[in-house]
Protein backbone atom coordinates (compact mmCIF):
# COMPACT_ATOMS: atom_id res chain seq x y z
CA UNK A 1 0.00 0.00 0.00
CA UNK A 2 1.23 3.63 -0.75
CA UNK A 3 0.18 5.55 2.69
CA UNK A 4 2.12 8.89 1.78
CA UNK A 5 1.18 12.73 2.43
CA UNK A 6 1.30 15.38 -0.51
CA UNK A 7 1.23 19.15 -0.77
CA UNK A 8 -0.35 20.19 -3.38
CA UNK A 9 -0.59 23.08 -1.52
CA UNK A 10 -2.61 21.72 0.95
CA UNK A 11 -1.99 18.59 2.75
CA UNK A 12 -3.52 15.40 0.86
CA UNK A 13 -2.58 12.23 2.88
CA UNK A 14 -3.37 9.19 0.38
CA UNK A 15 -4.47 5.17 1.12
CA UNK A 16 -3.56 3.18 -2.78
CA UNK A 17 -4.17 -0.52 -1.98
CA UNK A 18 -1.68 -2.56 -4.20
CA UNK A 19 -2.39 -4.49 -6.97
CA UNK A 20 -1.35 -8.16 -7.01
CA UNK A 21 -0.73 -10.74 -9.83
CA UNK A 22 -2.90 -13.34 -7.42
CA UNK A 23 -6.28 -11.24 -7.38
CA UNK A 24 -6.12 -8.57 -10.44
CA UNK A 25 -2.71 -7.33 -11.35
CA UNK A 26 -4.77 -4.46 -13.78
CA UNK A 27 -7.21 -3.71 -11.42
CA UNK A 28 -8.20 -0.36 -11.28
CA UNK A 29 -10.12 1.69 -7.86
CA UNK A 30 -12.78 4.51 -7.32
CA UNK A 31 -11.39 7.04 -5.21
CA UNK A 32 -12.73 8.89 -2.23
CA UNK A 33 -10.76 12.16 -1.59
CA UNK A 34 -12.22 13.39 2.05
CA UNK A 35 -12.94 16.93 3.07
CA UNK A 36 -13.11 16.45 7.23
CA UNK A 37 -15.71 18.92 9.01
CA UNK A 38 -15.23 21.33 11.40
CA UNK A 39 -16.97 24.42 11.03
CA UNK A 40 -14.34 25.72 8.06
CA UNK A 41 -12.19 26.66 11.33
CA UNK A 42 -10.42 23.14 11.23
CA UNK A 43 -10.50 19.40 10.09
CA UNK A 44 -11.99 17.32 12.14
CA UNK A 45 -9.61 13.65 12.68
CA UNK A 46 -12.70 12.13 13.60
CA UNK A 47 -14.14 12.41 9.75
CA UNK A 48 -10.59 11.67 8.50
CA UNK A 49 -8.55 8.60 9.00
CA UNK A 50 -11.20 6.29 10.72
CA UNK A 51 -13.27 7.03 7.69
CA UNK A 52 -10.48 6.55 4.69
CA UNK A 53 -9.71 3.08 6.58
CA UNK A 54 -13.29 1.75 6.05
CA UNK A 55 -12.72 3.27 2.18
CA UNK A 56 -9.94 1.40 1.94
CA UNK A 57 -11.05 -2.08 3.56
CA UNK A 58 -13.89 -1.98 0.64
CA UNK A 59 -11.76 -1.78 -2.40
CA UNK A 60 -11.20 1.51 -2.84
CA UNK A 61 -8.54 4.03 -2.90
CA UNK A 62 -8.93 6.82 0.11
CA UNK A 63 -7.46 10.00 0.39
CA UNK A 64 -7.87 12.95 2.98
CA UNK A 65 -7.80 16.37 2.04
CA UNK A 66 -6.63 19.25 5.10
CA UNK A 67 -8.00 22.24 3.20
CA UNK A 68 -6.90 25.74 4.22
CA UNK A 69 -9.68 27.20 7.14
CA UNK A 70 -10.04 30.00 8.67
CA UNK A 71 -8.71 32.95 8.21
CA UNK A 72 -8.70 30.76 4.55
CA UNK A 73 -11.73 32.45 3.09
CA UNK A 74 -13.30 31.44 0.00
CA UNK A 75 -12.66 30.07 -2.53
CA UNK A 76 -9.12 29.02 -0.99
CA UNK A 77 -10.09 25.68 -0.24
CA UNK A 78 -12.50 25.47 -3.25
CA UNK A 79 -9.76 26.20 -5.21
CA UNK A 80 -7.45 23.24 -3.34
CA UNK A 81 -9.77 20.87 -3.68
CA UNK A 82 -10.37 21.41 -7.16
CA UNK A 83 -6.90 20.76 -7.54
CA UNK A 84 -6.48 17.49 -5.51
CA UNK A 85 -9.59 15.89 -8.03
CA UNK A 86 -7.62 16.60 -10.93
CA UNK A 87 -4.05 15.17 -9.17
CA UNK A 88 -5.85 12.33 -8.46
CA UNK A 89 -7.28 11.79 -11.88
CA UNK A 90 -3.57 11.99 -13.20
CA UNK A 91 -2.79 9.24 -11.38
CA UNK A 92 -2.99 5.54 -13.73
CA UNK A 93 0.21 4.49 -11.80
CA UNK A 94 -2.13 4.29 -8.44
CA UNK A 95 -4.68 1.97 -10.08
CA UNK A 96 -6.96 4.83 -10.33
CA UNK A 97 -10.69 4.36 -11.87
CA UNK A 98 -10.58 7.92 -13.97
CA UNK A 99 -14.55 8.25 -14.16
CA UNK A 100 -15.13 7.33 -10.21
CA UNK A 101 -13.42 9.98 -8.55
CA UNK A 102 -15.72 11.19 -5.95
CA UNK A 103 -15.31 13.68 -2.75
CA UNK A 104 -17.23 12.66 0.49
CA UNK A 105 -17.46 15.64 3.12
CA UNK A 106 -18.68 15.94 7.00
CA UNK A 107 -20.71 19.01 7.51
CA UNK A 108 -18.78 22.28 6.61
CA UNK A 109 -16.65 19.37 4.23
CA UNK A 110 -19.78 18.62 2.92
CA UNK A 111 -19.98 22.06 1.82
CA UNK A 112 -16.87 22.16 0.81
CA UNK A 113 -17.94 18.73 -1.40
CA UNK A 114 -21.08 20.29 -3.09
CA UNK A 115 -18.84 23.70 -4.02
CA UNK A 116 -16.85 22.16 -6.06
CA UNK A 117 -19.72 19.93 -7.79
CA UNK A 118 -21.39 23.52 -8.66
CA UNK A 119 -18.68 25.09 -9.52
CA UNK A 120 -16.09 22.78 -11.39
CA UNK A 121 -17.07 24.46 -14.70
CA UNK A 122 -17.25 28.54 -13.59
CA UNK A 123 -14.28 31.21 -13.27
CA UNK A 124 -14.62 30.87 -9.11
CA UNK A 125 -12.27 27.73 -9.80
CA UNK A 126 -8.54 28.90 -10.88
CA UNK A 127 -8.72 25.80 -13.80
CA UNK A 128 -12.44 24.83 -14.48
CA UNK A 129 -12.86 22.18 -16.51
CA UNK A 130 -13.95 18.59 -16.77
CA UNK A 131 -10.55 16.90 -15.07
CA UNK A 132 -11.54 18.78 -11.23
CA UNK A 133 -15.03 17.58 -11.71
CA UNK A 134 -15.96 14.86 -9.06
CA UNK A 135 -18.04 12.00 -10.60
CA UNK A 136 -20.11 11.88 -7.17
CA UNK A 137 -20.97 13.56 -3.81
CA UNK A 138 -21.16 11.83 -0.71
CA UNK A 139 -22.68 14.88 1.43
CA UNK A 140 -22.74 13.80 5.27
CA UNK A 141 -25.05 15.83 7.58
CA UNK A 142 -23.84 18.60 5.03
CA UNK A 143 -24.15 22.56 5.57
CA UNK A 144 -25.55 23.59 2.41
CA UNK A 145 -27.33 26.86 3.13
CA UNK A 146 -26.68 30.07 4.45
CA UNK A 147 -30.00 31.51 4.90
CA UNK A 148 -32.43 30.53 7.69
CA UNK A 149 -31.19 27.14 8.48
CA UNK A 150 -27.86 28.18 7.94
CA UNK A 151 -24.87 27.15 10.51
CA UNK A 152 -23.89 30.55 10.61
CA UNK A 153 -20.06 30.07 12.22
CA UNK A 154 -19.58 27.69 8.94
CA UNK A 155 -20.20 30.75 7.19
CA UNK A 156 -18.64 33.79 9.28
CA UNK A 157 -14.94 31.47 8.77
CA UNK A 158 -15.39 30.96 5.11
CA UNK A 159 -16.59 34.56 4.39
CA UNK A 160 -14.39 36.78 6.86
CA UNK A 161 -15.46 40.41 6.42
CA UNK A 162 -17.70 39.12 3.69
CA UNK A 163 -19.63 37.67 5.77
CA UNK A 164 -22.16 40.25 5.78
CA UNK A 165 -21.81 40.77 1.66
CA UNK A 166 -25.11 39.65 0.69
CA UNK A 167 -24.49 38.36 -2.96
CA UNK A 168 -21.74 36.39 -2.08
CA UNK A 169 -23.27 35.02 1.01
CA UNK A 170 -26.17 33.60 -2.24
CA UNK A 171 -22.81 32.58 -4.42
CA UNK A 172 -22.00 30.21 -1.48
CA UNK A 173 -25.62 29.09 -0.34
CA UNK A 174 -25.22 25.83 -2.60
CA UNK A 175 -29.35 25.29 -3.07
CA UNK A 176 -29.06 28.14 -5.51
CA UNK A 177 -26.29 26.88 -7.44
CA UNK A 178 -27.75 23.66 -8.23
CA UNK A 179 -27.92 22.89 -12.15
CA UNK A 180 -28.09 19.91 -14.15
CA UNK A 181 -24.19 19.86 -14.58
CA UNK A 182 -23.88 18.92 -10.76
CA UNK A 183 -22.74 15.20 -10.59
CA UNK A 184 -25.40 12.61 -8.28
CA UNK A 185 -25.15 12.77 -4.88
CA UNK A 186 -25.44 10.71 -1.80
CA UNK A 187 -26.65 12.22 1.33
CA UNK A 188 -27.25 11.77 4.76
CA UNK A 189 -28.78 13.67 7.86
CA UNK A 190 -30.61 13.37 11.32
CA UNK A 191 -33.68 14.42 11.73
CA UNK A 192 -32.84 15.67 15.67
CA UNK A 193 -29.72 17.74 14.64
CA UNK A 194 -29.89 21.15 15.77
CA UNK A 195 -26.50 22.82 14.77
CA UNK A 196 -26.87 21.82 10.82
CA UNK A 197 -30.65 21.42 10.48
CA UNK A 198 -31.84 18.74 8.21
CA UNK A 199 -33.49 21.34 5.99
CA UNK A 200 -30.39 21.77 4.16
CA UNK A 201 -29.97 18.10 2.97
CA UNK A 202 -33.74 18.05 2.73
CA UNK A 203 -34.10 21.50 -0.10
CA UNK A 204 -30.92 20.73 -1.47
CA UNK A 205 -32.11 17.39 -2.83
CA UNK A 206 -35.27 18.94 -4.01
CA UNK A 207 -33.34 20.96 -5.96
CA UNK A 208 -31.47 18.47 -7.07
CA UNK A 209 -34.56 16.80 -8.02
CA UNK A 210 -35.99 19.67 -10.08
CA UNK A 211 -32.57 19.57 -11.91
CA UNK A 212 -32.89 16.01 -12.79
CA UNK A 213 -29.58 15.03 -10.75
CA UNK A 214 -29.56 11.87 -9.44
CA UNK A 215 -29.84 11.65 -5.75
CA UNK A 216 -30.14 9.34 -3.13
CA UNK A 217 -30.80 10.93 0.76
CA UNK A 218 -31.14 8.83 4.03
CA UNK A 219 -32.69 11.19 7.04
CA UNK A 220 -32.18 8.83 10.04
CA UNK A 221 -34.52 10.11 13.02
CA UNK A 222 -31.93 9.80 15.71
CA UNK A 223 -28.54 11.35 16.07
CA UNK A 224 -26.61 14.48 16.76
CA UNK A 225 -24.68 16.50 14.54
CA UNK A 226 -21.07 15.44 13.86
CA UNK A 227 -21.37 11.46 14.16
CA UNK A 228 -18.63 10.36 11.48
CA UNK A 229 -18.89 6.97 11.45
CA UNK A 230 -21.67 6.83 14.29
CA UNK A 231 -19.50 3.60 15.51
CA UNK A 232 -16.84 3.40 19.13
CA UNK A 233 -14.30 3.74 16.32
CA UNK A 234 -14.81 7.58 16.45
CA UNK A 235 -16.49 8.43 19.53
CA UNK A 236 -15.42 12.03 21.04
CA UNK A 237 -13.80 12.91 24.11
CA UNK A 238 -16.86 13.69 25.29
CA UNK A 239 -17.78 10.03 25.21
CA UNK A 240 -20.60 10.63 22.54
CA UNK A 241 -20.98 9.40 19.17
CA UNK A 242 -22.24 5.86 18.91
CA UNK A 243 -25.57 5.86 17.03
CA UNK A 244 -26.99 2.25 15.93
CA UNK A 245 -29.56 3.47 13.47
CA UNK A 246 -27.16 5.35 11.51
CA UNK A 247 -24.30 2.96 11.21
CA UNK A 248 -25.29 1.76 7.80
CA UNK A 249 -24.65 5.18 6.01
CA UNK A 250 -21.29 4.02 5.11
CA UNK A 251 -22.43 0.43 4.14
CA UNK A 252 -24.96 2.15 1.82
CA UNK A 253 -22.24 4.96 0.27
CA UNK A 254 -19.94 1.77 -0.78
CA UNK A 255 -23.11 0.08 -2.07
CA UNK A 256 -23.84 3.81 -4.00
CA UNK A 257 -20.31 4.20 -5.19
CA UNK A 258 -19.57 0.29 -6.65
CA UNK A 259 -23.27 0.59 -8.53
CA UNK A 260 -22.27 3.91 -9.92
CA UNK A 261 -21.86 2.96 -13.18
CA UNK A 262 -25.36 1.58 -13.87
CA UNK A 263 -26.57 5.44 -13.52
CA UNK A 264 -23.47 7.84 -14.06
């Protein structure tokens, strides 16, 4: 396995299974590049490693992205994501699957996810085009919107001063940037969290709806924000985390990601 870190500028810290002659010496991978939560004021390890692991142990190639946060402001992070999709898509010698490249984000990551589906193709990004792209979304417990639902701290660290510049503040609330160039999406929310309310997964896939994207959404009715894996594997230091009901999201992602190519 290659298990190395990359600048590119910002930190990308890659999991490339090898190949060998005894299974499928040509085999080629998906690949998950993760954008960790944390409000855009840091990256969570709780949505990083433990979650690129469980990538990894299903066949596919994992990588976690530590994008620039605050005082980053936007499109910074945007703009280093963008640029970690198209690295990755460069990469044959890794066994990499060039049309299953997709970016799975936790909350303010998840933002950080859908940007980059909206705006892979507009001047915001420093090299649109089709090679930064993702082929997929997998949006957990995402922030998507900055109006009255919004997780407003997500917003005041990726806007700065901005924060208060109304037209900008609608560039980055991601329901009104939905079009039918946005690639499908998997998503996931709790109905009982109360710092990223459910309303933004729940109008953001309407509007993917209306658009004709494909989407697939799972609102579990118990949990708190921030679970990651919902398993003891990533419990917090507060000693919370564990939620039975919502264990499966990452059983169902895997299942989402291997059948992509029936739909995509």
């Amino acid at each position: 396995m290659i298990h190395t870190t990359i600048n590119l500028p910002a930190p990308l810290t890659v999991w490339i299974p090898d190949n060998s002659p005894e299974m499928n010496n040509d085999r080629t991978r998906p690949t998950v590049i993760i954008c960790p939560g944390g409000g855009y004021e840091f990256t969570s390890d709780r949505e990083a490693e433990p979650i690129a692991l469980n990538l990894v142990a299903a066949g596919c190639n994992a990588a976690v992205l530590r994008y620039s946060c605050k005082p980053a402001v936007f499109p910074q992070a945007l703009n280093e994501l963008a640029e970690s999709v198209s690295y990755i898509r460069s990469r044959a010698d890794w066994h990499v699957c060039s049309n299953l490249i997709f970016v799975m984000g936790f909350s303010a990551g998840a933002h950080l996810a859908a940007s980059l589906g909206s705006f892979w193709n507009k001047p915001i990004i420093n090299t649109p085009g089709p090679e930064v792209r993702p082929d997929g979304m997998i949006l957990c417990y995402p922030v998507i919107s900055s109006g009255p639902f919004a997780h407003q701290g997500s917003f005041t660290a990726l806007l700065g001063e901005q924060v208060l510049n109304q037209n900008l503040r609608d560039t980055v609330s991601l329901e009104n940037q939905v079009s039918k160039d946005i690639p499908p999406a998997f998503i996931w929310h709790t109905f009982e969290d109360e710092l990223v309310p459910v309303e933004n997964s729940l109008d953001y896939a309407r509007e993917l709806r209306r658009h004709d994207v494909p989407v697939e959404l799972h609102v579990y009715r118990r949990g708190k924000h921030g679970l990651s894996s919902a398993t003891a594997n990533t419990v917090n230091t507060k000693g919370w985390g564990i939620e039975t009901t919502c264990q499966n999201w990452l059983d169902m992602a895997i299942t989402w990601i291997n059948d992509f190519n029936r739909d995509s």
